[in-house]
Protein backbone atom coordinates (compact mmCIF):
# COMPACT_ATOMS: atom_id res chain seq x y z
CA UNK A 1 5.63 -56.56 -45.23
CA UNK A 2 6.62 -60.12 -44.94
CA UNK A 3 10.09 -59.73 -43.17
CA UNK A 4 12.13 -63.22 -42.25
CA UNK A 5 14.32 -63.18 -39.08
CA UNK A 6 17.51 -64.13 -41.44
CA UNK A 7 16.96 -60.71 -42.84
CA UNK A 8 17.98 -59.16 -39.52
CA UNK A 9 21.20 -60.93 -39.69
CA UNK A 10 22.30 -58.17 -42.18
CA UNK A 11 21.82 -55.58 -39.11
CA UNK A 12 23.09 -57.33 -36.24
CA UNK A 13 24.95 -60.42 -37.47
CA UNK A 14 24.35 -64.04 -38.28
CA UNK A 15 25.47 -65.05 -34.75
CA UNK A 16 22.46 -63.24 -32.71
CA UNK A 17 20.50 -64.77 -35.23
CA UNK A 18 21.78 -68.54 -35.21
CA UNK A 19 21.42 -67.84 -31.10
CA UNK A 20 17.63 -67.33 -31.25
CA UNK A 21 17.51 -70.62 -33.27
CA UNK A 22 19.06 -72.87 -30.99
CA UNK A 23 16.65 -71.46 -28.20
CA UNK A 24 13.80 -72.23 -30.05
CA UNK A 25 14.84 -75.40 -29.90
CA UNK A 26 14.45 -76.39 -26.72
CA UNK A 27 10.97 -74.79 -27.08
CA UNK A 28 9.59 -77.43 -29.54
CA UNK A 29 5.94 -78.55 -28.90
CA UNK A 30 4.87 -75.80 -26.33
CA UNK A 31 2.38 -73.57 -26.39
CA UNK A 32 2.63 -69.59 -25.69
CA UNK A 33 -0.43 -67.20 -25.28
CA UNK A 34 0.04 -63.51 -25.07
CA UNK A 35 -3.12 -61.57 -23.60
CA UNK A 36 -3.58 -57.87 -23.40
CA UNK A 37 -6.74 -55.44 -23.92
CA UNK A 38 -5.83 -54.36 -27.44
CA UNK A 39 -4.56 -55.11 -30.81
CA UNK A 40 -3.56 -51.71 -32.16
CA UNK A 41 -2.08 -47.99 -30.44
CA UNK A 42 0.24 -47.96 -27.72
CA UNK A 43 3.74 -49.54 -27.44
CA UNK A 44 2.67 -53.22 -26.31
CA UNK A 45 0.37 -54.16 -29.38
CA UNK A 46 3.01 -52.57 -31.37
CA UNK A 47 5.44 -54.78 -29.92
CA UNK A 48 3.82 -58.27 -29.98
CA UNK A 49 2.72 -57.27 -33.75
CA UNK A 50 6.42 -57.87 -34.22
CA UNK A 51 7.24 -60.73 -31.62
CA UNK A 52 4.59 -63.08 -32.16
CA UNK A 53 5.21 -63.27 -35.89
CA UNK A 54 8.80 -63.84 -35.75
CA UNK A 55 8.33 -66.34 -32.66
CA UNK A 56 5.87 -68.59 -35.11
CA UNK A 57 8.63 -68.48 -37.21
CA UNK A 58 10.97 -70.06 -34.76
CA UNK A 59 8.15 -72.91 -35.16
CA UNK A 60 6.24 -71.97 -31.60
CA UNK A 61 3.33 -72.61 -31.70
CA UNK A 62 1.94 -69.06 -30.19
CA UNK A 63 -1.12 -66.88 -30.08
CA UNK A 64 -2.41 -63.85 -29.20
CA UNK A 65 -5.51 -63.07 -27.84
CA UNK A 66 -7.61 -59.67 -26.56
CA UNK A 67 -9.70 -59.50 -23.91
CA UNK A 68 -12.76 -57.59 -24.54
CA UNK A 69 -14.04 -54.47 -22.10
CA UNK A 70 -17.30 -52.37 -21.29
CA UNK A 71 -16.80 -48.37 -21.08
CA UNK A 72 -16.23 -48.72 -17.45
CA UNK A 73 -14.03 -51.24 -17.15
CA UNK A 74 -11.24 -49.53 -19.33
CA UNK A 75 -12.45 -46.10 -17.06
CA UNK A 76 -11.27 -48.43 -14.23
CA UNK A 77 -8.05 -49.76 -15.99
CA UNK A 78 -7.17 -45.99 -17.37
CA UNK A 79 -7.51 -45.09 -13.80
CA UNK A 80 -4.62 -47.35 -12.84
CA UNK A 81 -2.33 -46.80 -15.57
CA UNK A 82 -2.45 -43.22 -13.75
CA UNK A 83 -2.43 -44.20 -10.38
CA UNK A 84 0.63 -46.95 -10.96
CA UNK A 85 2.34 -44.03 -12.31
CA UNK A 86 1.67 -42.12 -9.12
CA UNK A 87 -1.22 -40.06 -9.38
CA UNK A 88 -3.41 -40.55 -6.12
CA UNK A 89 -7.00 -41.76 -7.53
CA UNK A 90 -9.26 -43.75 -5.64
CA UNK A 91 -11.42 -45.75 -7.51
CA UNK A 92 -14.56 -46.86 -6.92
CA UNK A 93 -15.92 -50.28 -5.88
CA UNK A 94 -18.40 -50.03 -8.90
CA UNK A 95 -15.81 -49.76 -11.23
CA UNK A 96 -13.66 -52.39 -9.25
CA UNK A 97 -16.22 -55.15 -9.83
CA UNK A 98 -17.18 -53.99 -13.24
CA UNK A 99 -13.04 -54.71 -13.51
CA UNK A 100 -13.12 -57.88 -11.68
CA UNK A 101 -16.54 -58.86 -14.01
CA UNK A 102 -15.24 -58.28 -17.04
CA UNK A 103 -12.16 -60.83 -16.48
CA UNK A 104 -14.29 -63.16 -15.56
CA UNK A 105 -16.30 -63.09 -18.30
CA UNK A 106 -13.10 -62.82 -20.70
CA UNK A 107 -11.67 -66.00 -18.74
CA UNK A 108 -15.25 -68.02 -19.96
CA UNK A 109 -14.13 -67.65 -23.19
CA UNK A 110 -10.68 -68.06 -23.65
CA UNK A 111 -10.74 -70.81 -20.78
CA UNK A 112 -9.64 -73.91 -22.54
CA UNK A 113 -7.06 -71.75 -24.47
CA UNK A 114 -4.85 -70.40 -21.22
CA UNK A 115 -5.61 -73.74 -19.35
CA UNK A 116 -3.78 -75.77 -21.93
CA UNK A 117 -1.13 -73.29 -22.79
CA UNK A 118 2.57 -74.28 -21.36
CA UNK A 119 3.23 -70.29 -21.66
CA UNK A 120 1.16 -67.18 -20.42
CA UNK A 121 2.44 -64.08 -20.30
CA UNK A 122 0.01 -61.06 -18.99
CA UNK A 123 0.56 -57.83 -19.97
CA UNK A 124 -0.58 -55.18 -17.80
CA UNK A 125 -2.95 -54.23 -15.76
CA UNK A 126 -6.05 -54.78 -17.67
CA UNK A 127 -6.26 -58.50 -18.09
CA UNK A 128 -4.08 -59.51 -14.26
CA UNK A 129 -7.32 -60.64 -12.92
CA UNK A 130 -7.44 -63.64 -15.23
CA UNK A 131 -5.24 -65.95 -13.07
CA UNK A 132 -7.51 -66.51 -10.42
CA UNK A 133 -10.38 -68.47 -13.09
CA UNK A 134 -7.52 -70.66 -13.99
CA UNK A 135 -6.62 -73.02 -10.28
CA UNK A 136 -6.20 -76.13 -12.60
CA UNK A 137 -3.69 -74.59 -14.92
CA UNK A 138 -1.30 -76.68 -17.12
CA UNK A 139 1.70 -73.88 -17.40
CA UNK A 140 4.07 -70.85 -15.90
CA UNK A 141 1.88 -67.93 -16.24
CA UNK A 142 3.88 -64.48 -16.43
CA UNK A 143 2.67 -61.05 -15.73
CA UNK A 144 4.20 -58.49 -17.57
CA UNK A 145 4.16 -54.57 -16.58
CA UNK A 146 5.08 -51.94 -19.13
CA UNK A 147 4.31 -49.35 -16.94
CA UNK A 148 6.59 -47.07 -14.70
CA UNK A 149 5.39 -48.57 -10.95
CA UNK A 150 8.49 -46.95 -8.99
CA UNK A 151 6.28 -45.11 -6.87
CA UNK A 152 2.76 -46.28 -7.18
CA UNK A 153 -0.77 -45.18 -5.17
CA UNK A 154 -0.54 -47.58 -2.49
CA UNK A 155 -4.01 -48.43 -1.91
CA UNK A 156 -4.06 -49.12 -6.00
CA UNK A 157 -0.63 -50.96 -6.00
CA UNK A 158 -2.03 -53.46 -3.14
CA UNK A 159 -5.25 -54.37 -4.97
CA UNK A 160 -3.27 -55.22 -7.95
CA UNK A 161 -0.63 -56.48 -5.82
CA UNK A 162 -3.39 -59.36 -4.61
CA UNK A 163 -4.06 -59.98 -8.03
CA UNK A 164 -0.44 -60.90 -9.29
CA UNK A 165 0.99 -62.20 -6.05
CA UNK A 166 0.75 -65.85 -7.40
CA UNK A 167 1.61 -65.64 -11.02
CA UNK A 168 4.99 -67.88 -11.21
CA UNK A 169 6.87 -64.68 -12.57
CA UNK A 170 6.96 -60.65 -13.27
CA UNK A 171 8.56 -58.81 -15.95
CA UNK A 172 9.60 -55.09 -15.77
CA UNK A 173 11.46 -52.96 -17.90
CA UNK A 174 13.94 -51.81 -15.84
CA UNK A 175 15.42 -52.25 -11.93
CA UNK A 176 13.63 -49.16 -11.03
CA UNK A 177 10.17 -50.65 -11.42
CA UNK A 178 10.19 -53.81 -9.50
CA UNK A 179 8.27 -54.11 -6.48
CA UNK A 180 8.29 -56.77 -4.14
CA UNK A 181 6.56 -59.95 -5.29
CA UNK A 182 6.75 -63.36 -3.97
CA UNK A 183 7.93 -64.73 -7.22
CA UNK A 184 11.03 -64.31 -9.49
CA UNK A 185 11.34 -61.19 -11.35
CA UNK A 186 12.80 -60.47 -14.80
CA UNK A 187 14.13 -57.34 -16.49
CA UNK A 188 13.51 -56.85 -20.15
CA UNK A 189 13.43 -53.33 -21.90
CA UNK A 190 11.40 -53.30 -24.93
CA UNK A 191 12.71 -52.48 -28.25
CA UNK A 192 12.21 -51.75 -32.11
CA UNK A 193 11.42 -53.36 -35.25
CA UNK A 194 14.29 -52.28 -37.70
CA UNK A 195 12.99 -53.36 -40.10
CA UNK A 196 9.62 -51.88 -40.06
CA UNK A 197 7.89 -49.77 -41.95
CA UNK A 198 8.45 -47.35 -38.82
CA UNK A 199 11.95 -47.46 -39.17
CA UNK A 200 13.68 -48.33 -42.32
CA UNK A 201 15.67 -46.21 -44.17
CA UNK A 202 13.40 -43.68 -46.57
CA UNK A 203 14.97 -41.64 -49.96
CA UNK A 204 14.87 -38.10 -48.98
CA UNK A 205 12.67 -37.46 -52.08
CA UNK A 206 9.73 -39.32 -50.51
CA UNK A 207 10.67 -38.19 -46.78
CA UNK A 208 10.00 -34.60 -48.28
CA UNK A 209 6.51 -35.75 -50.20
CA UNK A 210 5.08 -37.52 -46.74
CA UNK A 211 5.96 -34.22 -44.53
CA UNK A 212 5.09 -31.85 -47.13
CA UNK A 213 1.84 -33.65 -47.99
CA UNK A 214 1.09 -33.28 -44.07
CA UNK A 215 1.43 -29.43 -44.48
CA UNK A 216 4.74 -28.73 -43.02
CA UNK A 217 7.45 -26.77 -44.53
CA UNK A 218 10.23 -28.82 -44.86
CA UNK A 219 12.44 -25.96 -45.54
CA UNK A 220 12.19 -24.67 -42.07
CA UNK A 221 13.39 -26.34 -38.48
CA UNK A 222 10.78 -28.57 -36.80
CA UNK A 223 10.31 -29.84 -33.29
CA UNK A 224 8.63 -32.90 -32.86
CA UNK A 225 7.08 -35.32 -30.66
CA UNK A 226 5.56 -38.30 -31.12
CA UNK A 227 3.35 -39.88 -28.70
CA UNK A 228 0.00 -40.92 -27.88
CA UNK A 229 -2.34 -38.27 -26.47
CA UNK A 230 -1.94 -38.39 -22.86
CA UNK A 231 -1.40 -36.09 -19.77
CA UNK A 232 1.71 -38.30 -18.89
CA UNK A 233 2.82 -36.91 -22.32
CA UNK A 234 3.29 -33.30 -21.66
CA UNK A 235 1.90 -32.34 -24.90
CA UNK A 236 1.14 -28.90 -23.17
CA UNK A 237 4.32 -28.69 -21.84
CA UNK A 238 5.46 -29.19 -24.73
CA UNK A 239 3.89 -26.37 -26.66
CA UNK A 240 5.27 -24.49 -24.00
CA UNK A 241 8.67 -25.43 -24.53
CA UNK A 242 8.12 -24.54 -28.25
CA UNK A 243 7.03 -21.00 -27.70
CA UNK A 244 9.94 -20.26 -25.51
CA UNK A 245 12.23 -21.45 -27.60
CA UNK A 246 10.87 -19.91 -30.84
CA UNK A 247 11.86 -16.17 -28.96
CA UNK A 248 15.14 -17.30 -30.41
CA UNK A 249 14.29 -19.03 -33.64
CA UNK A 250 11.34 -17.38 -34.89
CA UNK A 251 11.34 -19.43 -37.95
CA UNK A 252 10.74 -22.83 -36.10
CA UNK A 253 7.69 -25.08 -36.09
CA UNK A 254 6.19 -27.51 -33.83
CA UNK A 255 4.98 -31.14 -34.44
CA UNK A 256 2.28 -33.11 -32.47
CA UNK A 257 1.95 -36.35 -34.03
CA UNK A 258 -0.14 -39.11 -32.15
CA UNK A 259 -3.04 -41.24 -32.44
CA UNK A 260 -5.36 -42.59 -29.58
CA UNK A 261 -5.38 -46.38 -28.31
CA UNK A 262 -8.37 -48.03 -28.63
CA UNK A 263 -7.99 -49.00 -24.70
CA UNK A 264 -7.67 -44.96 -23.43
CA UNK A 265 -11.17 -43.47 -22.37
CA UNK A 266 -9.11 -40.05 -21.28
CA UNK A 267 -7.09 -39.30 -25.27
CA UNK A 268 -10.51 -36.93 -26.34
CA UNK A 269 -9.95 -34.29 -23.62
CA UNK A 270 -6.00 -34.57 -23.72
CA UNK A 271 -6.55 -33.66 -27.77
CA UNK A 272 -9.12 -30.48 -26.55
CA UNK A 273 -6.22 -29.18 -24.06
CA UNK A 274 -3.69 -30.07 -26.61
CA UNK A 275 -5.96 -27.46 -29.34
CA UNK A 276 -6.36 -24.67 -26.52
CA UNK A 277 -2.82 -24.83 -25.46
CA UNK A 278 -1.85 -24.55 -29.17
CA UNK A 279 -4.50 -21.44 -29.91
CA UNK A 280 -4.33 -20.10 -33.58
CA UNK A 281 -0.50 -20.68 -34.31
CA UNK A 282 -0.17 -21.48 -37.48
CA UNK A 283 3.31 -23.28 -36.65
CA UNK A 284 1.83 -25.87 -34.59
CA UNK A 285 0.65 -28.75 -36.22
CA UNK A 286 -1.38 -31.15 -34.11
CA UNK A 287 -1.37 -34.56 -36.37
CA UNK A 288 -4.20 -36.76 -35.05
CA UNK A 289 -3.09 -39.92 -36.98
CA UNK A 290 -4.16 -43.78 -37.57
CA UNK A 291 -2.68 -46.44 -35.90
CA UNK A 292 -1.01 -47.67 -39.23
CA UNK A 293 0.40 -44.68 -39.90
CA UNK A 294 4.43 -46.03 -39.29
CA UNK A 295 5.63 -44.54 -42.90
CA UNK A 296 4.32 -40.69 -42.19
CA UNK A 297 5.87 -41.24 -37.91
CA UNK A 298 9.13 -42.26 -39.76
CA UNK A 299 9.71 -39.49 -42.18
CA UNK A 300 8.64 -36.86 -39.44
CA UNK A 301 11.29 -38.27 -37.34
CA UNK A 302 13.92 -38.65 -40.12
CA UNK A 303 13.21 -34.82 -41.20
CA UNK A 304 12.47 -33.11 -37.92
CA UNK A 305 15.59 -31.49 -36.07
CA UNK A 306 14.56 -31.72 -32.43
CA UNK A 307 12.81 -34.75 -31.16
CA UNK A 308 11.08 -35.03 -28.00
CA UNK A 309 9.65 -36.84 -25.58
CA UNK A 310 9.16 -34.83 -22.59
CA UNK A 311 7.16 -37.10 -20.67
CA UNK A 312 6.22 -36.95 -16.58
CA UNK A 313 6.00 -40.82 -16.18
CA UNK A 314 6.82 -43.11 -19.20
CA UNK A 315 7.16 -46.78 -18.94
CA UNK A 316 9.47 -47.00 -21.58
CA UNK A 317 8.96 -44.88 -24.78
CA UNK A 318 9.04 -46.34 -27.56
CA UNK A 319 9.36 -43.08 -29.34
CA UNK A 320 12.83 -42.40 -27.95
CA UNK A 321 13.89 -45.24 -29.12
CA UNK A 322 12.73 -44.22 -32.60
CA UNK A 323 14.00 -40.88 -33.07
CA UNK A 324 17.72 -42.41 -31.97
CA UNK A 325 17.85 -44.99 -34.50
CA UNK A 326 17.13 -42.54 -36.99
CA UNK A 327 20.64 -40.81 -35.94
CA UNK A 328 18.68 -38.14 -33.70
CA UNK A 329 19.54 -36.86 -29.92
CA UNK A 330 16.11 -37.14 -27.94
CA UNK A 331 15.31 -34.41 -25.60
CA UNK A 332 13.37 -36.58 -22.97
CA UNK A 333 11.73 -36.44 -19.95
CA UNK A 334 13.92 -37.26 -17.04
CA UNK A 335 11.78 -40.40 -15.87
CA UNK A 336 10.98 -44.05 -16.02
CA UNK A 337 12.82 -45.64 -18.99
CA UNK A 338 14.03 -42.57 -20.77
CA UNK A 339 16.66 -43.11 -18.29
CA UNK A 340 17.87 -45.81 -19.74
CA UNK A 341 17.55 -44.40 -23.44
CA UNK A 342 19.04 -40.81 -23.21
CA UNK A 343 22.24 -40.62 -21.69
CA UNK A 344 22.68 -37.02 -20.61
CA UNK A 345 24.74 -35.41 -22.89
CA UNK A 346 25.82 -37.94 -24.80
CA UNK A 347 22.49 -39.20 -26.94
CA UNK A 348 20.51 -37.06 -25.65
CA UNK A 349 19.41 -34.64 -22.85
CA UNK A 350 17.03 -35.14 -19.75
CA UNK A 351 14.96 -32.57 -18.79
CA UNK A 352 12.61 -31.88 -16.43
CA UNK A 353 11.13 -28.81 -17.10
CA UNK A 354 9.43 -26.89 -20.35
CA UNK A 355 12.19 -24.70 -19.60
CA UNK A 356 15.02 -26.85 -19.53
CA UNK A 357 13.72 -28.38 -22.93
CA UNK A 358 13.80 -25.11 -24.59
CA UNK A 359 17.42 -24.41 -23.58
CA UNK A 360 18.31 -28.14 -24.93
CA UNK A 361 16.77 -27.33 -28.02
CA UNK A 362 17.85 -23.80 -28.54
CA UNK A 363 21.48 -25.32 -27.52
CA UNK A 364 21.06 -28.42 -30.21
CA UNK A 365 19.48 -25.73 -32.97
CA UNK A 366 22.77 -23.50 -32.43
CA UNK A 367 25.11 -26.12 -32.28
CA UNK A 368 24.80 -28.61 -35.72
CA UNK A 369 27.83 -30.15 -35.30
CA UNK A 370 27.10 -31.57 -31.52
CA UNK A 371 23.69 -32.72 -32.85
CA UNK A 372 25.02 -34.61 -35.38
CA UNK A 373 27.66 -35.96 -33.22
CA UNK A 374 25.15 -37.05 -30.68
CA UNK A 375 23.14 -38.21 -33.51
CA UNK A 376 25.97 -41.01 -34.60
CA UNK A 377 26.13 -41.89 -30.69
CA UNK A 378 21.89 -42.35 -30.03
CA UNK A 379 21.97 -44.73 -33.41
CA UNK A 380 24.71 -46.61 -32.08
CA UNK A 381 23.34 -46.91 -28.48
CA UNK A 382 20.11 -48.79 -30.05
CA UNK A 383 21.73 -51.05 -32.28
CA UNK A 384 23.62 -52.62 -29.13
CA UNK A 385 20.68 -52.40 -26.51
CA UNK A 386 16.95 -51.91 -27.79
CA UNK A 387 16.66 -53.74 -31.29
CA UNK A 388 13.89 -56.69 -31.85
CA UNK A 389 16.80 -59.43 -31.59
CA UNK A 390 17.12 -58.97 -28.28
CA UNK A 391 14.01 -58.53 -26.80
CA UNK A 392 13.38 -62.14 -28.40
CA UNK A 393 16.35 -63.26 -27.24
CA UNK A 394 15.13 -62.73 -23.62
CA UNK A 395 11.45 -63.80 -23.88
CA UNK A 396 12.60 -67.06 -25.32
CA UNK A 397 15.36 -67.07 -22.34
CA UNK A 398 12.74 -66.22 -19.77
CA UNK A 399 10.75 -69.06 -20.81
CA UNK A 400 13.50 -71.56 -20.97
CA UNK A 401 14.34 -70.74 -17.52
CA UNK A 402 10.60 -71.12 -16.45
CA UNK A 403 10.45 -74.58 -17.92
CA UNK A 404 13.72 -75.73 -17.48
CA UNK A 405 14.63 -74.03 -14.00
CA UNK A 406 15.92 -77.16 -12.30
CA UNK A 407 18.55 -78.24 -14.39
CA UNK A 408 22.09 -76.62 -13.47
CA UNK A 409 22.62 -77.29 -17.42
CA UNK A 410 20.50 -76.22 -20.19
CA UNK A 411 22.39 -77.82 -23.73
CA UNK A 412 21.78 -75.20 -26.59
CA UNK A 413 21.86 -77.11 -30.01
């Protein structure tokens, strides 16, 4: 789908547009990288799938590149996704230098790439090492966590810590997951694509054939969530949230729709719990799908009644975002950025407990007018905070600041 920025202009006006214009110009002749560990699953591939294009259209000259990993190595990196988010793991030194190898190695190859570029920004984890094979550097290099790190495994958070200390700046999504850094520090939620296949509007005619052809009955009420497979997902909990609520709605059905990124060693034996959890019920429908798979995600969100996202620890969640722009109230998690997303009772509910999502849902299922009501309010919230236009907005700002940060002026076009 070849989609031109002007054609956002028809969602949130000609003036956002015309402002990420005259930033781009003041960005003429640099160079921008973007480096993470893969190009499809998860929320930050999806997201630079989106950015990068549109940026090249600003006339940056950008890239994006993937670093490549052994087994181990994403073993290692899985294991601090999980221990960022608070889980005490200790890792081994093995898989430590396997980690600290594997950069290396990546850093041979895309050497005269980041040493040139005027730009870097890191995302995550996986490819933070990278700095260090770089001490003759041309540009600001930027390391950017999606990941909830409010509380972070110490002895994990001060190895990564060593590795990120000197990058000229960090991004995080919200206030909550900054940690102290001897570098300037920016705050950027992610967002959605509008206009993607993900989320544009659908007929109802071919909203029924996708959900139908997935072997759901449209005719009945659906909970849903959307995610990929992981234990920071409460998929489980989920399921048990279902059950208890279909005491009082015997009719419902439940909705497990995911895929597996191509960087997550642990999604297999999430999917097996996932299938015990769910047993024989033939009202639970566990949808294992591909990565391209943004038309099916957006009719199950359009035709589902309850959405979810009843994660433990969630960096964002991308999903939330989703199910709200689609004129849904999001039952989330009461954690990370869902915080930010669902504002208790008024686009949503935060829960913390299977239990407390079953009450939100019998309450929403029992209550059609409020749903819709909160519905109108969730759309509403996204256009103003989390669309593409202003994530964009704020890279491009982030890297004028970086390049430009001591002039007291900045003259936009």
């Amino acid at each position: 789908m070849n989609i031109k920025l002007e054609n956002y202009a028809e969602i949130v006006g000609n003036e956002v547009v015309d402002q990420l214009h005259q930033l781009a110009a003041l960005l003429k002749n640099i160079r921008v990288v973007h480096i993470n560990s893969t190009k499809q699953g998860g929320g930050v591939a999806e997201i630079l799938n989106k950015l990068v294009p549109l940026k090249k259209e600003l006339d940056i000259d950008v890239s994006w590149e993937i670093i490549e990993g052994t087994p181990d190595f994403f073993k290692c990196t899985k294991y601090f996704h999980n221990a960022l988010q608070g889980n005490n793991i200790k890792i081994s030194k093995t898989l430590l230098k396997e980690y600290e190898r594997v950069n290396e190695v990546n850093a041979e190859k895309l050497h005269d790439t980041l040493n040139d570029a005027d730009i870097v920004f890191i995302h995550d984890p996986q490819p933070a090492p990278l700095l260090q094979y770089f001490p003759n550097r041309k540009g600001k290099w930027i390391w950017r966590c999606h990941i909830d790190v409010s509380q972070p495994d110490r002895l994990t958070w001060k190895y990564i810590k060593k590795h990120i200390k000197n990058y000229d700046a960090s991004i995080f999504s919200i206030p909550a997951f900054s940690q102290v850094l001897p570098h300037i520090q920016y705050l950027i939620p992610p967002s959605i694509d509008p206009l993607s296949e993900k989320n544009i509007d659908l007929e109802e005619k071919e909203i029924e054939a996708i959900v139908s052809g997935l072997g759901i009955d449209t005719k009945r009420p659906t909970m849903l969530q959307v995610s990929r497979y992981d234990y920071f997902k409460d998929p489980v909990g989920v399921i048990k949230a279902y059950r208890l609520t279909k005491k009082f709605v015997p009719d419902l059905q439940l909705i497990l729709a995911g895929g597996e990124a191509t960087d997550d060693p642990e999604s297999q034996r999430v999917i097996s719990d996932v299938h015990e959890a769910a047993g024989k019920d033939p009202d639970i429908h566990i949808l294992l799908l591909p990565s391209d798979a943004h038309k099916s995600i957006n009719a199950l969100q359009r035709s589902s009644d309850i959405i979810l996202q009843k994660s433990i620890r969630e960096g964002f969640g991308l999903t939330v975002t989703e199910g709200m722009w689609k004129g849904k109230p999001v039952i989330g998690g009461d954690t990370g950025g869902i915080r930010i997303q669902v504002v208790n009772h008024q686009t949503g509910f935060l829960v913390r407990t299977p239990e407390g999502a079953a009450l939100r849902t019998r309450y929403l299922l029992f209550h059609r007018d409020k749903l819709n009501e909160m519905g109108k309010k969730a759309k509403s919230f996204v256009k103003e905070n989390f669309l593409l236009t202003r994530h964009l907005r704020e890279y491009l700002t982030v890297i004028v600041s970086l390049l430009h940060g001591q002039k007291e002026r900045i003259e936009l076009e």
